[in-house]
PDB file of N, CA and C in Angstrom:
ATOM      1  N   UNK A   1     -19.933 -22.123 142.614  1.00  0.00           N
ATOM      2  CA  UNK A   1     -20.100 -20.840 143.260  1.00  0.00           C
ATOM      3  C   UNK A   1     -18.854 -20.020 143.016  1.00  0.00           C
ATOM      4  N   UNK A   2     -19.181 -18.775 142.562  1.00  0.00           N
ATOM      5  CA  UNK A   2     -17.882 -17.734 142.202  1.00  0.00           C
ATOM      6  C   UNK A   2     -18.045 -16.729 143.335  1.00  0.00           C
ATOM      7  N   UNK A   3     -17.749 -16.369 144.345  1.00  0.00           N
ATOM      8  CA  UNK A   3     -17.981 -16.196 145.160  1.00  0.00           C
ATOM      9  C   UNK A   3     -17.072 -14.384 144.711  1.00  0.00           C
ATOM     10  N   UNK A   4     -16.145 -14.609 144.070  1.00  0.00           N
ATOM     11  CA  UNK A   4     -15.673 -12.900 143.614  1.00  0.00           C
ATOM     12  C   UNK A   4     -16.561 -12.297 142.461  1.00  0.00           C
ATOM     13  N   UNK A   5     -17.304 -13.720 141.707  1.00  0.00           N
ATOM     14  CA  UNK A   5     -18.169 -12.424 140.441  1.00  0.00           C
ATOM     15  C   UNK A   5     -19.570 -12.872 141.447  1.00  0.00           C
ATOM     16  N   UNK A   6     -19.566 -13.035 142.816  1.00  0.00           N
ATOM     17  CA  UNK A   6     -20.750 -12.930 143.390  1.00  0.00           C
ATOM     18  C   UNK A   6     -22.370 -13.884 142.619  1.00  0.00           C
ATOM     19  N   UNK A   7     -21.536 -15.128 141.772  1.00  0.00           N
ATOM     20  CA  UNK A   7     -22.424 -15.709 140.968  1.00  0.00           C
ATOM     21  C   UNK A   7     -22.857 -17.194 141.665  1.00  0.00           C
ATOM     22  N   UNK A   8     -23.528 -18.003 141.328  1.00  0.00           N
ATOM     23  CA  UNK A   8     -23.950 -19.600 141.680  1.00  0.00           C
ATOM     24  C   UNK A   8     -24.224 -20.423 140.091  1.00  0.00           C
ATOM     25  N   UNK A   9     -23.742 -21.350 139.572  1.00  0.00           N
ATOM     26  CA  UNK A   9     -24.235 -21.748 138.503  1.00  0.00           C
ATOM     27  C   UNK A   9     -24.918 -22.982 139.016  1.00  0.00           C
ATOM     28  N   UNK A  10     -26.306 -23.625 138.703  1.00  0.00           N
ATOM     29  CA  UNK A  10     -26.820 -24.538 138.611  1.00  0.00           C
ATOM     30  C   UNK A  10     -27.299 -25.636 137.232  1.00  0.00           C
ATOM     31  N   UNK A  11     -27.464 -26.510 137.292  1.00  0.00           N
ATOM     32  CA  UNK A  11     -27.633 -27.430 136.188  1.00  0.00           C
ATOM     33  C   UNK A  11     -29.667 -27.001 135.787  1.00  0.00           C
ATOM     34  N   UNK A  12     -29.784 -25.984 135.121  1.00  0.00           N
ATOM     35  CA  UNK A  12     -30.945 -25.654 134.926  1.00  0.00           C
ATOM     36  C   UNK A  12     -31.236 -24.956 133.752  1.00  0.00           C
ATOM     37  N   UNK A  13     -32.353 -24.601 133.029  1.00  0.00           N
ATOM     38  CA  UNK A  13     -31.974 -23.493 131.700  1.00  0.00           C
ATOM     39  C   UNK A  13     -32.511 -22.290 132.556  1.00  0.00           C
ATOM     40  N   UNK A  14     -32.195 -21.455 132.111  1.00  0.00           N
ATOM     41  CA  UNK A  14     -32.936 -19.941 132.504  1.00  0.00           C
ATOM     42  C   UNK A  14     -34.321 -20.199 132.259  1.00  0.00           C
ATOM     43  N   UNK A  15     -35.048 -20.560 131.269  1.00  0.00           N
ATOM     44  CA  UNK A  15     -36.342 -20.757 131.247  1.00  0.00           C
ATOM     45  C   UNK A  15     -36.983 -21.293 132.417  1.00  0.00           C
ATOM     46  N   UNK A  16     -36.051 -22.792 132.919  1.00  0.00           N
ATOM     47  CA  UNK A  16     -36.894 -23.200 134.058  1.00  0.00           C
ATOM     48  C   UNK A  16     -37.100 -22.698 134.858  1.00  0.00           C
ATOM     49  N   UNK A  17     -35.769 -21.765 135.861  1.00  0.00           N
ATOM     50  CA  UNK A  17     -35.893 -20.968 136.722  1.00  0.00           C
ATOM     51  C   UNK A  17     -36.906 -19.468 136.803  1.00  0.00           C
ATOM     52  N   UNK A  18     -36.895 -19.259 135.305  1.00  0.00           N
ATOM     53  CA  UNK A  18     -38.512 -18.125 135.447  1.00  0.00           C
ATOM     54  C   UNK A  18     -39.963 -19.129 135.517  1.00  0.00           C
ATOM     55  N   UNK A  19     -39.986 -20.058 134.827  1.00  0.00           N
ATOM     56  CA  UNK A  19     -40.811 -20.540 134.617  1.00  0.00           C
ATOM     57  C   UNK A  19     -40.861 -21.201 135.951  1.00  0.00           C
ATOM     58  N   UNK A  20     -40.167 -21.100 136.931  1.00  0.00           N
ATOM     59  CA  UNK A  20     -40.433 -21.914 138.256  1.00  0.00           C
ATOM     60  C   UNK A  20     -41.778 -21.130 139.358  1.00  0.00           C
ATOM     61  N   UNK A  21     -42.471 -22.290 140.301  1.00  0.00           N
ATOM     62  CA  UNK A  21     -43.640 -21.791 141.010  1.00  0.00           C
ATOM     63  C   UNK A  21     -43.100 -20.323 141.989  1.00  0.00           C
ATOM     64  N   UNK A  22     -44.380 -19.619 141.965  1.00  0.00           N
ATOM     65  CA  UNK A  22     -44.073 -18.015 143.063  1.00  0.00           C
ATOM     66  C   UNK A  22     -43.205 -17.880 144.189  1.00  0.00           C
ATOM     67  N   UNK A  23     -42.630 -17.400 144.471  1.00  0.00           N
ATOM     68  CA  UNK A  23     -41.831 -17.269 145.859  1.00  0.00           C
ATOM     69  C   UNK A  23     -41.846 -15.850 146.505  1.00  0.00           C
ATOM     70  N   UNK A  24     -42.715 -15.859 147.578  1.00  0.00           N
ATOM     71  CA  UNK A  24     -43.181 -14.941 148.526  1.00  0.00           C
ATOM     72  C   UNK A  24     -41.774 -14.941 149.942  1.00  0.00           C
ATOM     73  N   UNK A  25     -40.898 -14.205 150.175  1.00  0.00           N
ATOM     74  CA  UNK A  25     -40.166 -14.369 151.493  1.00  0.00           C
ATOM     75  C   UNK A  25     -41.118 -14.189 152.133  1.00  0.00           C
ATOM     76  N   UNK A  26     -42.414 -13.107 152.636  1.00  0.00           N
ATOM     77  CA  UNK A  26     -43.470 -12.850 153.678  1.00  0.00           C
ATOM     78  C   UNK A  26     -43.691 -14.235 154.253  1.00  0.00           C
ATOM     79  N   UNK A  27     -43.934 -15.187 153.040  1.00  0.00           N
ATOM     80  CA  UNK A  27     -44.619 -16.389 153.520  1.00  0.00           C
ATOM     81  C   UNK A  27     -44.193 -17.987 153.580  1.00  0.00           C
ATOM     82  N   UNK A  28     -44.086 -18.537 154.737  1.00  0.00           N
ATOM     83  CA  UNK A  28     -43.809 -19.848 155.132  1.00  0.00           C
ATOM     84  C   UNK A  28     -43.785 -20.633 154.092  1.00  0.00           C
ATOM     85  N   UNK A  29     -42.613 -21.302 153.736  1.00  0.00           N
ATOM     86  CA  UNK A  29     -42.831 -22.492 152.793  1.00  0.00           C
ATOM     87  C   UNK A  29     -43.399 -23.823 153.700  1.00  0.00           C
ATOM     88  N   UNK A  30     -44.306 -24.072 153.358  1.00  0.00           N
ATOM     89  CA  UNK A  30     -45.283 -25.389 153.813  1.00  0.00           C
ATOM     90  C   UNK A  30     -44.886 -26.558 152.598  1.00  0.00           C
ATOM     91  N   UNK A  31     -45.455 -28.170 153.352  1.00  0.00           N
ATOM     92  CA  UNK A  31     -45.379 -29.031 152.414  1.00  0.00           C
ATOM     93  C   UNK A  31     -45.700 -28.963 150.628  1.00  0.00           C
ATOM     94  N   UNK A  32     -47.342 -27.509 150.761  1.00  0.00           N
ATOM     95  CA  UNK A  32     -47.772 -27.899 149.351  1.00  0.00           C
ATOM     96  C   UNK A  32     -46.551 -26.786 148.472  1.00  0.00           C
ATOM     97  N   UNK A  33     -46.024 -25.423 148.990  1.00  0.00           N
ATOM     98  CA  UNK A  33     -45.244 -25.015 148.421  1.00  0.00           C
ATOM     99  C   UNK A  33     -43.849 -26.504 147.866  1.00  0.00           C
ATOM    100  N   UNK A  34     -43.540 -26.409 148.733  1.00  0.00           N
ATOM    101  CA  UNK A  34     -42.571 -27.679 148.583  1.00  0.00           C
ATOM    102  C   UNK A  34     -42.442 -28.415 147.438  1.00  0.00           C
ATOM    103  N   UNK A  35     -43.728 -29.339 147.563  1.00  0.00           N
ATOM    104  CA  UNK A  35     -44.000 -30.310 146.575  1.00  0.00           C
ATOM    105  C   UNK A  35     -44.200 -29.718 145.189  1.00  0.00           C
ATOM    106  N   UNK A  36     -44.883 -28.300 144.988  1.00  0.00           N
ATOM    107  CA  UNK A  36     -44.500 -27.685 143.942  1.00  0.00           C
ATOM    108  C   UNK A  36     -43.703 -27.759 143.326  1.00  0.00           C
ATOM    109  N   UNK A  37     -42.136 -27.118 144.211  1.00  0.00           N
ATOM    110  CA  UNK A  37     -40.849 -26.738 143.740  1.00  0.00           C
ATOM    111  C   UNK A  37     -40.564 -27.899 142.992  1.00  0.00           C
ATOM    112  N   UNK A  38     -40.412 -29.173 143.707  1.00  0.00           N
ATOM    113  CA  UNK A  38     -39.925 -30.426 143.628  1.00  0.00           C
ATOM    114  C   UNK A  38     -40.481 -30.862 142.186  1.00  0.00           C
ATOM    115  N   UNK A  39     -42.055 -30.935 142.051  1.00  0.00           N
ATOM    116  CA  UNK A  39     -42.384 -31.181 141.045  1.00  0.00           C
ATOM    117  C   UNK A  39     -41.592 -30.545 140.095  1.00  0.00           C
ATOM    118  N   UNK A  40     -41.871 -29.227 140.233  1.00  0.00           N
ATOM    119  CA  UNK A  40     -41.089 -28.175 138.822  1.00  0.00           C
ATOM    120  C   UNK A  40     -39.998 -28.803 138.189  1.00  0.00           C
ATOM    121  N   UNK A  41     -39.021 -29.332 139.326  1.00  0.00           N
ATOM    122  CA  UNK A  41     -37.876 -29.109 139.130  1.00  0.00           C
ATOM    123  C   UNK A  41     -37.831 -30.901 138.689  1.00  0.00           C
ATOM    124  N   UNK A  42     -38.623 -31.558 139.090  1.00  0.00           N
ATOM    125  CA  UNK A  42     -38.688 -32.602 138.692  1.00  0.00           C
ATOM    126  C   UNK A  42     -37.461 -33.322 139.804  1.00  0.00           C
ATOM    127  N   UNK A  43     -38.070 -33.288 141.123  1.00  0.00           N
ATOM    128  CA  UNK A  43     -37.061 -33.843 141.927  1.00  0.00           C
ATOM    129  C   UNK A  43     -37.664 -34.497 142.812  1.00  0.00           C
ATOM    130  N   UNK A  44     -36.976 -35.611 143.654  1.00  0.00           N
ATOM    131  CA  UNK A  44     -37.919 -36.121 144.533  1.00  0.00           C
ATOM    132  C   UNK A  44     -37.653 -35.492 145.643  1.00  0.00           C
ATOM    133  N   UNK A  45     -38.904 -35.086 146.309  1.00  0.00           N
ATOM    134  CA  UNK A  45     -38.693 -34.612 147.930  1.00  0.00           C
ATOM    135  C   UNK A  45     -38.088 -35.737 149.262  1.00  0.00           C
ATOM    136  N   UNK A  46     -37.289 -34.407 149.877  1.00  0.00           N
ATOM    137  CA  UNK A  46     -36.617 -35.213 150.540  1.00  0.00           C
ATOM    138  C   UNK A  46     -37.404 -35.813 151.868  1.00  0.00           C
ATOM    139  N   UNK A  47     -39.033 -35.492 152.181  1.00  0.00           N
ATOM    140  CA  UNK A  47     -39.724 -36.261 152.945  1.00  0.00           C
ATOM    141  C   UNK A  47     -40.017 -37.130 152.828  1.00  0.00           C
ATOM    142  N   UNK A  48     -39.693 -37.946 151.218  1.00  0.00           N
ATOM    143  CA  UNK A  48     -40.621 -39.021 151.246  1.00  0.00           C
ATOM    144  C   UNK A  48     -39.646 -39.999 151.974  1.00  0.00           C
ATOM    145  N   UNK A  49     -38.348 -39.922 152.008  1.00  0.00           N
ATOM    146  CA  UNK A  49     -37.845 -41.005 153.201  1.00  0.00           C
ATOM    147  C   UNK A  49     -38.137 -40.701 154.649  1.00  0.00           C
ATOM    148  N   UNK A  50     -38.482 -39.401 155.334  1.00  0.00           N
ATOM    149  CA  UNK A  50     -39.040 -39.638 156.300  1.00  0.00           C
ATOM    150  C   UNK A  50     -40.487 -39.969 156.439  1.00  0.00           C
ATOM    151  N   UNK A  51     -41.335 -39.763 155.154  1.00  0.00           N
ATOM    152  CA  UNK A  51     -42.479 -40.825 155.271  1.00  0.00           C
ATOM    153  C   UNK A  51     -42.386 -42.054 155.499  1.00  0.00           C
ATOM    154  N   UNK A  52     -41.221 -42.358 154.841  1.00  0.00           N
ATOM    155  CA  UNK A  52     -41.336 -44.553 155.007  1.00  0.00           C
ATOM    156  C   UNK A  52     -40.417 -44.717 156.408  1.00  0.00           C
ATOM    157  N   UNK A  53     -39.680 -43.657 156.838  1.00  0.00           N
ATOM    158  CA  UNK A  53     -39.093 -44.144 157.934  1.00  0.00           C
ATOM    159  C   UNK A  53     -40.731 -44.078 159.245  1.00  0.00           C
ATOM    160  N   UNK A  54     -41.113 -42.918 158.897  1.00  0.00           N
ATOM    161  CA  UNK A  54     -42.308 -42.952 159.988  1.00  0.00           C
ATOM    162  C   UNK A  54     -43.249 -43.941 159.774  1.00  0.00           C
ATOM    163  N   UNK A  55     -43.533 -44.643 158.360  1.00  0.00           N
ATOM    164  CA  UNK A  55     -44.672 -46.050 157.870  1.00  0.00           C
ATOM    165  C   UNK A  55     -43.719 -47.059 158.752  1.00  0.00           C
ATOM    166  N   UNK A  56     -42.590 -47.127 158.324  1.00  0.00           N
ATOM    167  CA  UNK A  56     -41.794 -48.503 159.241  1.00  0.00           C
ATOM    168  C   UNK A  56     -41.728 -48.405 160.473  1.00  0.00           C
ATOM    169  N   UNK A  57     -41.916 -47.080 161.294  1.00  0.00           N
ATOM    170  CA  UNK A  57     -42.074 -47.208 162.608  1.00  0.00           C
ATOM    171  C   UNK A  57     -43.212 -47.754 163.480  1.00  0.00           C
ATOM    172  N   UNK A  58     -44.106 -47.413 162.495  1.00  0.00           N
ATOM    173  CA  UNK A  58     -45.841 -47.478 163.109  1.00  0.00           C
ATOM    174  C   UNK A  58     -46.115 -48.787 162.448  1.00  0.00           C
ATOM    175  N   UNK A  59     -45.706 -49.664 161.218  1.00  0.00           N
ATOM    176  CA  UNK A  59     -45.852 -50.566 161.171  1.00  0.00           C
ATOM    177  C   UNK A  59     -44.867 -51.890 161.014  1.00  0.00           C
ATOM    178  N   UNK A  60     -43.933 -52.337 162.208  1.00  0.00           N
ATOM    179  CA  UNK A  60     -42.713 -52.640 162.148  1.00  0.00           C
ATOM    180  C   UNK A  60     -42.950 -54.131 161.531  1.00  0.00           C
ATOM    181  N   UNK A  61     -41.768 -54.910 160.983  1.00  0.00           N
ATOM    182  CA  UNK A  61     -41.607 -56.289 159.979  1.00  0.00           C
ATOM    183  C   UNK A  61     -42.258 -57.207 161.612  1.00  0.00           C
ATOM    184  N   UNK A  62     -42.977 -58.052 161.217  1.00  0.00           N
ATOM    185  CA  UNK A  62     -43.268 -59.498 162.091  1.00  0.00           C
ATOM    186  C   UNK A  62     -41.673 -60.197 162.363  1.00  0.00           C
ATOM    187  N   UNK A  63     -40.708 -60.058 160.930  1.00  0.00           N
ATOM    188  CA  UNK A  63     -39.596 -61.066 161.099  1.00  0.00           C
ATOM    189  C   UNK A  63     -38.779 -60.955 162.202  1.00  0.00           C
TER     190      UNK A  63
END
């Protein structure tokens, strides 16, 4: 972040970032927006550990 030329550099090409899914401010990002981004970007979402933390709650080890 250059915070005097008012810039952010990320590890991305310019292509990906146009080529990335719609972004509406009007409208709520929900899970399926989400999983979009993630896909695009080829990242894993950060719910899926609160999915397995909520699977391990509801189904806890016998040991």
């Amino acid at each position: 972040m250059s915070w005097p030329d008012a810039k952010a550099s990320v590890n991305l090409t310019r292509q990906a970032v146009k080529d990335a899914p719609p972004y509406n401010p009007l409208m709520p990002v929900d899970r399926k927006t989400e999983i979009s981004i993630y896909n695009h970007y080829g990242r894993p979402g950060y719910w899926l550990d609160e999915e397995q933390h909520e699977t391990a709650k509801s189904h806890p080890s016998t040991a």
